[in-house]
Protein backbone atom coordinates (compact mmCIF):
# COMPACT_ATOMS: atom_id res chain seq x y z
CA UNK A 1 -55.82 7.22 -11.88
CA UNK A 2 -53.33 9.21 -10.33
CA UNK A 3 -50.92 10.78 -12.76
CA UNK A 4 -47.83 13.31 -12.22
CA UNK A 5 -47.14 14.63 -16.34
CA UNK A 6 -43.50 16.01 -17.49
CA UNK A 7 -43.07 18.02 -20.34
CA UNK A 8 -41.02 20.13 -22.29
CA UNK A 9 -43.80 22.97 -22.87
CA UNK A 10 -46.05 24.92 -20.70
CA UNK A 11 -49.03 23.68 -19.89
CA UNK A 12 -51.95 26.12 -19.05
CA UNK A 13 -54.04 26.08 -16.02
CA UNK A 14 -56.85 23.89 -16.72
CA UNK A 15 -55.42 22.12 -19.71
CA UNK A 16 -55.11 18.23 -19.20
CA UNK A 17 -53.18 17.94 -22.82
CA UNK A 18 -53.92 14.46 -23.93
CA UNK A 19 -56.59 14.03 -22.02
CA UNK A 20 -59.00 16.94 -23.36
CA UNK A 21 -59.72 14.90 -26.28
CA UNK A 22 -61.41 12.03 -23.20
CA UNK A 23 -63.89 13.85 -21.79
CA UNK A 24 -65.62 10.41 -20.58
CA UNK A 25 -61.97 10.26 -18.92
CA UNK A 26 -61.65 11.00 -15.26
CA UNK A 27 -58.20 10.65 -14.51
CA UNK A 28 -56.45 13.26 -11.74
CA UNK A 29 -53.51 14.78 -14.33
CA UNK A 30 -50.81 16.95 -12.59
CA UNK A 31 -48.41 18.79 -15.07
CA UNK A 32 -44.75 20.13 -14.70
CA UNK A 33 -43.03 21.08 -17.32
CA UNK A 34 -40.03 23.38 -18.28
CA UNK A 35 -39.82 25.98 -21.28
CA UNK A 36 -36.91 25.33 -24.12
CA UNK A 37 -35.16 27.16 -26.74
CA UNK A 38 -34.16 25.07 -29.07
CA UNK A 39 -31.66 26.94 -30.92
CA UNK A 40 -28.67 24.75 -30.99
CA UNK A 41 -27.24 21.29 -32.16
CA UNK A 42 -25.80 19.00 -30.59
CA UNK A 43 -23.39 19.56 -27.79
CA UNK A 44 -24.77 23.19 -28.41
CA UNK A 45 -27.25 22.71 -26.14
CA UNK A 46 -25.22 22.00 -22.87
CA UNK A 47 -25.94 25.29 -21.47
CA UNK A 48 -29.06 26.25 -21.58
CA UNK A 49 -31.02 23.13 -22.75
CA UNK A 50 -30.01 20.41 -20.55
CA UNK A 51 -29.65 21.70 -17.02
CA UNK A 52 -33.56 22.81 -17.51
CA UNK A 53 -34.32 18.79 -17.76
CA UNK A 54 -32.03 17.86 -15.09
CA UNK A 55 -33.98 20.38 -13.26
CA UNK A 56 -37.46 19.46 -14.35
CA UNK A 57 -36.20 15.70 -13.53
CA UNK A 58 -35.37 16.71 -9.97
CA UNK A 59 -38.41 18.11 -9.89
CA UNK A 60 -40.34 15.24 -11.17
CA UNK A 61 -38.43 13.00 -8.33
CA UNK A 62 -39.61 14.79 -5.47
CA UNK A 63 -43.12 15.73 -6.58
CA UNK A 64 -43.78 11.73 -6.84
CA UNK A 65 -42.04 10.50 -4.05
CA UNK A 66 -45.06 12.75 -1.94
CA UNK A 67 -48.14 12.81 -4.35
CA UNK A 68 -49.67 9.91 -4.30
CA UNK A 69 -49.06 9.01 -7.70
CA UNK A 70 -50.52 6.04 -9.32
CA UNK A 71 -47.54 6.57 -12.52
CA UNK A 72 -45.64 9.23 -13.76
CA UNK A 73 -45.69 9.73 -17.89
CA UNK A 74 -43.23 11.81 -19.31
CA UNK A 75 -43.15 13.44 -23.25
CA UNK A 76 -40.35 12.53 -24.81
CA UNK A 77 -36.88 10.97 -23.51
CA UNK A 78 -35.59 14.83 -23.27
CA UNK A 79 -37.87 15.10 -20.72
CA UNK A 80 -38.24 11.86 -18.96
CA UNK A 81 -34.93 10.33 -19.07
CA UNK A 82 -33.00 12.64 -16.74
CA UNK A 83 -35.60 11.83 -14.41
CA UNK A 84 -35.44 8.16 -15.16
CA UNK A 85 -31.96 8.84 -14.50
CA UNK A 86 -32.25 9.92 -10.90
CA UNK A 87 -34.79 7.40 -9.92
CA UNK A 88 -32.32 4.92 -10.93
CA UNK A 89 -29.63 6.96 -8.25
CA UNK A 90 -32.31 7.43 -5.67
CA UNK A 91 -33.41 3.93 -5.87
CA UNK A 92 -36.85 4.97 -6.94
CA UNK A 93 -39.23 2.15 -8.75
CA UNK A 94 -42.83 3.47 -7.28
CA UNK A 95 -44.64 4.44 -9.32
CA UNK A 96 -44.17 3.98 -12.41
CA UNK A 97 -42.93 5.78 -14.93
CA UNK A 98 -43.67 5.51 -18.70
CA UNK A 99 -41.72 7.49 -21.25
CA UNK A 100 -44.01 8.68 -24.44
CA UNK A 101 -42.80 9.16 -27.75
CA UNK A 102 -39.01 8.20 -26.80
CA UNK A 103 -35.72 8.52 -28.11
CA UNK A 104 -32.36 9.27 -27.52
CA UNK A 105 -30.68 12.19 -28.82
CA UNK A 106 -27.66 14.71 -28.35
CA UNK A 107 -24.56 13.77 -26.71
CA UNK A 108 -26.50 10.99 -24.72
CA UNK A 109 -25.57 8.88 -27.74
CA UNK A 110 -22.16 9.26 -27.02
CA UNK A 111 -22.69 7.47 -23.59
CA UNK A 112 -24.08 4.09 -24.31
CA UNK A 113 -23.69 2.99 -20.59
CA UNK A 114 -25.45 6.12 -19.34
CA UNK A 115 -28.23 5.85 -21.50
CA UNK A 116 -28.70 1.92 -20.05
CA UNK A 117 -27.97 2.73 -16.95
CA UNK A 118 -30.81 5.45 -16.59
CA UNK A 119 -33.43 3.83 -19.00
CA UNK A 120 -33.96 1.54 -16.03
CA UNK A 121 -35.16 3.61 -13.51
CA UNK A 122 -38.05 3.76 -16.34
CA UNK A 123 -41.21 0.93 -16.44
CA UNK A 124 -42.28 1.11 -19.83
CA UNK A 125 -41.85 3.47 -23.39
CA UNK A 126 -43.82 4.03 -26.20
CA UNK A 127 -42.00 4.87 -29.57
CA UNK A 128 -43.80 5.86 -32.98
CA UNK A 129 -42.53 3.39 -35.30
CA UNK A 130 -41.60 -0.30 -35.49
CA UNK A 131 -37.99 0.24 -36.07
CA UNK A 132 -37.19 2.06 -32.95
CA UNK A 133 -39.12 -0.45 -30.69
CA UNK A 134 -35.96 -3.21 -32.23
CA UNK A 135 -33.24 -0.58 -32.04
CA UNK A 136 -34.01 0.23 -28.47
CA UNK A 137 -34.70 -3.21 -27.37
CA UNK A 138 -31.22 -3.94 -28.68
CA UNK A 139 -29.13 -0.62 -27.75
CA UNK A 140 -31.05 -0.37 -24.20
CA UNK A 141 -31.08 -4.25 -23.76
CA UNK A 142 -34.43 -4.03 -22.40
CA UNK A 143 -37.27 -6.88 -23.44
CA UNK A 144 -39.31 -5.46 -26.53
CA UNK A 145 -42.53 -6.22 -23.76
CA UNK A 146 -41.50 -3.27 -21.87
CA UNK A 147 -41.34 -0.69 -25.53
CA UNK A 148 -44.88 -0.21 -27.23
CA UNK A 149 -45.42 1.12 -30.60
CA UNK A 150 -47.79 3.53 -30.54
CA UNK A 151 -48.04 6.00 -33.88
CA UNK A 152 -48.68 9.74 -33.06
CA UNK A 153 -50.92 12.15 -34.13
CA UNK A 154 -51.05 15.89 -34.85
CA UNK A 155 -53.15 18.29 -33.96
CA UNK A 156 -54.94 19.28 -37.09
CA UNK A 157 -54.03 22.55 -38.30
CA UNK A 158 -56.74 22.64 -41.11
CA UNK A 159 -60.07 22.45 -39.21
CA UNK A 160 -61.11 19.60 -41.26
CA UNK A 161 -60.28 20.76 -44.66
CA UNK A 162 -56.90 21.13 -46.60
CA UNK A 163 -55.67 22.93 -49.79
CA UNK A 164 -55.44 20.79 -52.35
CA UNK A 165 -55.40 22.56 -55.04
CA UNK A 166 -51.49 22.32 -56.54
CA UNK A 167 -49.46 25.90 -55.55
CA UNK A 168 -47.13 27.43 -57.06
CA UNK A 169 -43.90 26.22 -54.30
CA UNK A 170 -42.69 23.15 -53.41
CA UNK A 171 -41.65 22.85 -49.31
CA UNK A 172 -39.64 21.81 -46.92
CA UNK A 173 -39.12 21.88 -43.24
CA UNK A 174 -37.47 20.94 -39.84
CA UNK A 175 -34.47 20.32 -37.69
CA UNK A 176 -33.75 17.60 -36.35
CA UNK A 177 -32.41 14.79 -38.89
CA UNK A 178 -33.07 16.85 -42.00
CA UNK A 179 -30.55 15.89 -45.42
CA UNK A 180 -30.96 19.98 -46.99
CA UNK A 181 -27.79 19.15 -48.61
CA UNK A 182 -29.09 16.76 -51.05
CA UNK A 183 -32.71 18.61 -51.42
CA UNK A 184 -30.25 22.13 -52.21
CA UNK A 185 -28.86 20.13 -54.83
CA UNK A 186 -31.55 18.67 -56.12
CA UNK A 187 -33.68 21.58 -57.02
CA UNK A 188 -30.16 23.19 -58.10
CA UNK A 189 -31.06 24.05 -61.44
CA UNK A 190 -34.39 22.75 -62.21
CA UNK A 191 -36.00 26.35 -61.13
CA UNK A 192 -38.90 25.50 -59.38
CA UNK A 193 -39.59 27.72 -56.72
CA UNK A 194 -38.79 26.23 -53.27
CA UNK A 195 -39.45 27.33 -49.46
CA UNK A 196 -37.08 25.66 -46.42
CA UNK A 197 -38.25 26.59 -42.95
CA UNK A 198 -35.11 25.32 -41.61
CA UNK A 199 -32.57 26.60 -37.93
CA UNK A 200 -29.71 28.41 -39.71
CA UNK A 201 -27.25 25.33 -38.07
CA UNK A 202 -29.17 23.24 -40.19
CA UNK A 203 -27.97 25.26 -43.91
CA UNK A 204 -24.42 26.44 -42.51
CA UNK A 205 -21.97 25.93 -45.11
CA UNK A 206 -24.38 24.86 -47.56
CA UNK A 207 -24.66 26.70 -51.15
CA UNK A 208 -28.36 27.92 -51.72
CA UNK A 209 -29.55 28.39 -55.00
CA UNK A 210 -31.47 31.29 -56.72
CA UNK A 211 -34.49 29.48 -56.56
CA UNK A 212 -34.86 28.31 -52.94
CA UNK A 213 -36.02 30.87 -50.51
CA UNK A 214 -34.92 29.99 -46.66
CA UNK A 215 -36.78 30.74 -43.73
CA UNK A 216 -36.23 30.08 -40.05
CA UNK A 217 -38.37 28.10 -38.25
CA UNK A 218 -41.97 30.13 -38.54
CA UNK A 219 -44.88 30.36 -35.93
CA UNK A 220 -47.42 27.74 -36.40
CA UNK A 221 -49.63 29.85 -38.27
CA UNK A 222 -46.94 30.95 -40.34
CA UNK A 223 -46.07 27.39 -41.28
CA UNK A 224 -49.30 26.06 -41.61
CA UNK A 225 -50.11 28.00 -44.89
CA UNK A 226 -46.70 27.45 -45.82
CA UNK A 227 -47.98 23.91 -46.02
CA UNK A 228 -51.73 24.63 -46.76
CA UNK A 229 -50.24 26.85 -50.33
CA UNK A 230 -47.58 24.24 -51.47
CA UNK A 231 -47.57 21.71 -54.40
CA UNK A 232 -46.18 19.10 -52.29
CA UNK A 233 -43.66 18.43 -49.09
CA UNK A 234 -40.50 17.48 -48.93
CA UNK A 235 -38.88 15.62 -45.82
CA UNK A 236 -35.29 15.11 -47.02
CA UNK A 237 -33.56 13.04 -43.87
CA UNK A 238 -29.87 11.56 -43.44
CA UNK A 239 -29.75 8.36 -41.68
CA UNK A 240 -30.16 8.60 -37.52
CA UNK A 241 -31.03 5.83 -34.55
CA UNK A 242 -34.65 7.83 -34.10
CA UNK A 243 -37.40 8.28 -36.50
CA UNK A 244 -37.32 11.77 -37.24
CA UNK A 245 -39.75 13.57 -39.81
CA UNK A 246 -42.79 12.23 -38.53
CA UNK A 247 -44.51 15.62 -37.30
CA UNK A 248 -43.56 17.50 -41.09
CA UNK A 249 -45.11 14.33 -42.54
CA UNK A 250 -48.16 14.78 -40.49
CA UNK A 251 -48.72 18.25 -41.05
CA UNK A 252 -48.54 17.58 -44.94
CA UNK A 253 -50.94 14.45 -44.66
CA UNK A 254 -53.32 16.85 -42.72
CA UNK A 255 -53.47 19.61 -45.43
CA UNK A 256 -53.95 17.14 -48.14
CA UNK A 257 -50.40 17.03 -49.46
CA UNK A 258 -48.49 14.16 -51.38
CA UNK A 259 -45.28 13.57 -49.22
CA UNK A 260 -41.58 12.98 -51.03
CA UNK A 261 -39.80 11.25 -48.48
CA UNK A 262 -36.12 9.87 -47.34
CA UNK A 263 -36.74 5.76 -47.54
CA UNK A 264 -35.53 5.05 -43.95
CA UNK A 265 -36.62 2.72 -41.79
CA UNK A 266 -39.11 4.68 -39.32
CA UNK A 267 -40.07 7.31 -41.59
CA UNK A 268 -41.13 5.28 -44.24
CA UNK A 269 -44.06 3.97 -41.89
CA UNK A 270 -45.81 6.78 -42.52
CA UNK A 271 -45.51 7.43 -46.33
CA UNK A 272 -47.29 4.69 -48.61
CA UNK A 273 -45.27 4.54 -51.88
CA UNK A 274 -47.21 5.68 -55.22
CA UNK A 275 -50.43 6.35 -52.99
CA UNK A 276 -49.45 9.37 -50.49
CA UNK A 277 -46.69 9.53 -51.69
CA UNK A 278 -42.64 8.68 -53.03
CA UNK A 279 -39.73 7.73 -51.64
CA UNK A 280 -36.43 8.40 -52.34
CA UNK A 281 -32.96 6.28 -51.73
CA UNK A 282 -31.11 8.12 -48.68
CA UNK A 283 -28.19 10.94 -50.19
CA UNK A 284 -29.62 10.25 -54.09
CA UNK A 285 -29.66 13.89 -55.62
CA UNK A 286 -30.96 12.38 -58.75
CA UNK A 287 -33.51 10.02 -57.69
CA UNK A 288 -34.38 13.13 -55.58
CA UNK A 289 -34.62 15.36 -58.16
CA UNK A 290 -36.76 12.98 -60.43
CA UNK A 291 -39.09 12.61 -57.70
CA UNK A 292 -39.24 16.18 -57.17
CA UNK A 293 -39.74 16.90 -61.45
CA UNK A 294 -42.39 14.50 -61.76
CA UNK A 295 -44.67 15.30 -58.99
CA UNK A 296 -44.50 19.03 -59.94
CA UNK A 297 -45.16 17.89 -63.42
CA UNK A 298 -48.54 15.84 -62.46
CA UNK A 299 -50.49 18.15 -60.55
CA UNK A 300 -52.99 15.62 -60.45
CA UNK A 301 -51.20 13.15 -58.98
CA UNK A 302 -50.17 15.23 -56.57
CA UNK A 303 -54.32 16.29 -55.89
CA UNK A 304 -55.01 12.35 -55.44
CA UNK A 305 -52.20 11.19 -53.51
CA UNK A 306 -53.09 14.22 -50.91
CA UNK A 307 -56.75 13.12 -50.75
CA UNK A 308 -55.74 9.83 -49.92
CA UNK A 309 -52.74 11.04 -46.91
CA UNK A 310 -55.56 13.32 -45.38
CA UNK A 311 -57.96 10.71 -45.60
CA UNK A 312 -55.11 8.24 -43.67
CA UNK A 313 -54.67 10.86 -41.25
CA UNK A 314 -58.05 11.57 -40.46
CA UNK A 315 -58.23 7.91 -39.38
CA UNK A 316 -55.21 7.00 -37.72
CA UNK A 317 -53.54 9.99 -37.19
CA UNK A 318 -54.75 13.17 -35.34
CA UNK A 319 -54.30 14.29 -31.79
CA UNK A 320 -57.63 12.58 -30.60
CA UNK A 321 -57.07 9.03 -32.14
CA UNK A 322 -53.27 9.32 -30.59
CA UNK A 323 -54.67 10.59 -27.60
CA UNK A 324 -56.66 7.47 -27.06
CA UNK A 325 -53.87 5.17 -27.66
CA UNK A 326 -51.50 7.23 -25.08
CA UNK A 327 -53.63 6.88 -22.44
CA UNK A 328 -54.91 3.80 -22.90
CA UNK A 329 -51.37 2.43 -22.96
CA UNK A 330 -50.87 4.27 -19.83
CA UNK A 331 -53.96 3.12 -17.73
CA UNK A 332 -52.40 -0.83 -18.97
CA UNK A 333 -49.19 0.31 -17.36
CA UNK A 334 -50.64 1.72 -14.53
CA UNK A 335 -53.11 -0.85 -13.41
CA UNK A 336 -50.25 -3.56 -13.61
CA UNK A 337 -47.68 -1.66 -11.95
């Protein structure tokens, strides 16, 4: 096949992204993409977030109408809904165009009728977890046919091996979705030594204790032996339409870490209670906190439950096993479209 590739991130000259992982694969893969800074919440992002998709959309719109294309697949709904979006104006079905790993997010929400409006210029979606495939069947009103579960993957950061032996720190990290309130509170007091790689929006006004050391969001390398040297991870998340999380919880499965996670639907998909490890009621400092004291306080529990989440992700989860589901999925779409 044919395909015309949007994403949010540069792709180098050469790279094919999903498909390096295929190399029995033959498909034709032609990338644009746009570079973000993702610095800002919310309706923070207006100026110099948004009117890069728009652009990358427009883009996207005229690149297809000329190409050839057999489908178009677009990361993310950041990047392919504005371009959904403009097929719908345009009056643009051909060809199709499938939207990976979606969700809706920023001030979009606040548009209901937008957001069904454009999602129909789109074929098909793939989300990560059950609970989004219902709650965009419903908010979209689109069949549940059309919206495929497909669980993603991670590169792996660890070559193959992971750090299991307990550290000496417990962390945390993220943006998008994260609850640092009740973790801040939680560890208030208890001093164990805690690390939060975390966008300064996400901690303003919050009270950080002596014990809790805050970073901004590190470089990959950075990060990863933030995770590789920790006791266990953290993902505290307040309550949101999309499953957020998933990439943190990963990232910890991949370096052999048990995972203390928010029990929401989505999340909780990913974290198998008392094996890879806990959840924890949304907004409950103390079952928090209890979570957090008896993990730290079973170091071999925590050395167990991590062999088991690396062994899960070694499975199901990295790059190459999502890789094969993506474009799978997307040779279905594209062969009945």
């Amino acid at each position: 096949m044919k395909i015309l590739c949007l994403t949010d991130f540069p792709v180098r000259q050469g790279d094919r992204w999903f498909w390096d992982t295929l190399p029995e694969n033959d498909d034709q893969v032609d990338f644009l993409y746009t570079a973000l800074k993702d610095q800002f919440a919310g309706w923070g992002k207006l100026a110099g977030y948004y009117p890069r998709l728009v652009g990358l959309g427009w883009r996207g719109l005229h690149k297809a109408s000329r190409g050839g294309y057999d489908m178009i697949a677009a990361w993310e709904g950041k990047s392919g809904f504005p371009l959904a979006l403009l097929r719908r104006l345009a009056g643009q079905q051909f060809p199709p165009l499938a939207i990976l790993a979606f969700s809706i997010r920023g001030p979009l929400k606040q548009f209901p009728a937008l957001a069904r409006f454009g999602a129909a210029g789109a074929q098909a979606f793939s989300v990560p977890t059950q609970a989004e495939r219902q709650h965009y069947s419903s908010y979209l009103r689109i069949p549940q046919e059309r919206i495929r579960h497909l669980p993603i993957g991670t590169h792996d950061l660890y070559g193959g091996q992971f750090g299991n032996e307990p550290g000496d720190f417990v962390f945390s990290g993220g943006r998008s979705g994260r609850d640092y309130a009740t973790l801040l509170q939680a560890v208030d007091g208890t001093g164990l030594p805690v690390v939060i790689n975390a966008r300064p929006f996400n901690l303003r006004r919050l009270t950080i204790p002596s014990n809790v050391r805050v970073n901004d969001l590190l470089p990959s390398e950075q990060y990863r032996n933030l995770n590789w040297q920790s006791r266990f991870v953290v993902v505290p998340l307040r309550r949101v339409d999309e499953a957020v999380g998933l990439t943190a919880i990963l990232q910890a499965m991949a370096a052999g870490k048990a995972v203390i996670c928010t029990d929401l639907a989505g999340p909780a998909e990913y974290v198998q209670p008392g094996e890879t490890g806990l959840l924890v009621p949304e907004g409950d400092t103390t079952a928090l906190r209890a979570a957090i004291l008896d993990l730290w306080s079973h170091p071999e529990t925590c050395r167990e439950m991590g062999r088991r989440a690396r062994a899960i992700y070694a499975e199901k989860y990295t790059f190459s096993a999502f890789s094969r589901r993506v474009v799978s999925y997307l040779h279905e779409i594209g062969h009945t479209g």
